[in-house]
Protein backbone atom coordinates (compact mmCIF):
# COMPACT_ATOMS: atom_id res chain seq x y z
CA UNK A 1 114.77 70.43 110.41
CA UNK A 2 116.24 70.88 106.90
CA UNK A 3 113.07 69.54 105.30
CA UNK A 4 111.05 71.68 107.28
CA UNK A 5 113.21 74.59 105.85
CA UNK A 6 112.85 73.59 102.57
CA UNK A 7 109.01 73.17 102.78
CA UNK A 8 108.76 76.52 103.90
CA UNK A 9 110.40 78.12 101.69
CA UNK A 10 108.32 76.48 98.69
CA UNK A 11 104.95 77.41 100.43
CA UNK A 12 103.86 79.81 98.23
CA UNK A 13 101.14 81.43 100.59
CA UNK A 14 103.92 84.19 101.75
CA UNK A 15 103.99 85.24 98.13
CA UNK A 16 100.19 85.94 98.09
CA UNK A 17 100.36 87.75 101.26
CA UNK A 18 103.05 89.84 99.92
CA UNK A 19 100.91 90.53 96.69
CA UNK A 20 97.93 92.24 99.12
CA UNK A 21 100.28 94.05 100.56
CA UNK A 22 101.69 95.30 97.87
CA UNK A 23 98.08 96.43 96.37
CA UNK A 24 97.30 97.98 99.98
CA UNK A 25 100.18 99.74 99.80
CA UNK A 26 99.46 101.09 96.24
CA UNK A 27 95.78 102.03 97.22
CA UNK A 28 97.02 103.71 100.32
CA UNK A 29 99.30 105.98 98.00
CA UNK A 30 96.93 106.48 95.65
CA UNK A 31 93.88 107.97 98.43
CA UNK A 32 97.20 109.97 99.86
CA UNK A 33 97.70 112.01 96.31
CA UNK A 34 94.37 112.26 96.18
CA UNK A 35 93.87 113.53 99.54
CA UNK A 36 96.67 115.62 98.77
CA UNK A 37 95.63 117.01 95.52
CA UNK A 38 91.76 117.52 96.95
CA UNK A 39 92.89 118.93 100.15
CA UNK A 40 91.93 122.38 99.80
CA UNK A 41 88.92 121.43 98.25
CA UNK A 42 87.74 118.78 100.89
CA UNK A 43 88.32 121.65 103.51
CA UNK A 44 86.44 123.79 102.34
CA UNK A 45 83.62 121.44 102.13
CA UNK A 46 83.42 120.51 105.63
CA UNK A 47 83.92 124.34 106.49
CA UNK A 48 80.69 125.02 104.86
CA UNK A 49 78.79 121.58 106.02
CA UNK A 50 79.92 122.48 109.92
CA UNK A 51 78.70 126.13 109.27
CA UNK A 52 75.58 124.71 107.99
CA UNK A 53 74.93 122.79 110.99
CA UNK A 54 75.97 125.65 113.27
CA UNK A 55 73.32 127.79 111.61
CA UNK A 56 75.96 130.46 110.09
């Protein structure tokens, strides 16, 4: 059991997983500020491509 333990915690593939989450989690932060910092803009650009469609 002990050497079991020990192997596991020398794997190093939890390390890589935690490195991709780490970048997901950066990218998701960065598309929020964006999102945030755009939002205005963004809405008003679907306001005027559903009008468009509806024929307003």
């Amino acid at each position: 059991m002990l050497k079991k333990m020990e192997q596991f915690v020398r794997e190093e593939e939890g390390q890589g997983m935690a490195e991709y989450g780490l970048i997901l989690a950066g990218v998701a932060v960065v598309a929020i500020v964006g999102i945030k910092a755009l939002g205005v803009q963004i809405d008003s650009l679907v306001d005027s491509v559903t009008s468009a469609f509806k024929g307003e």
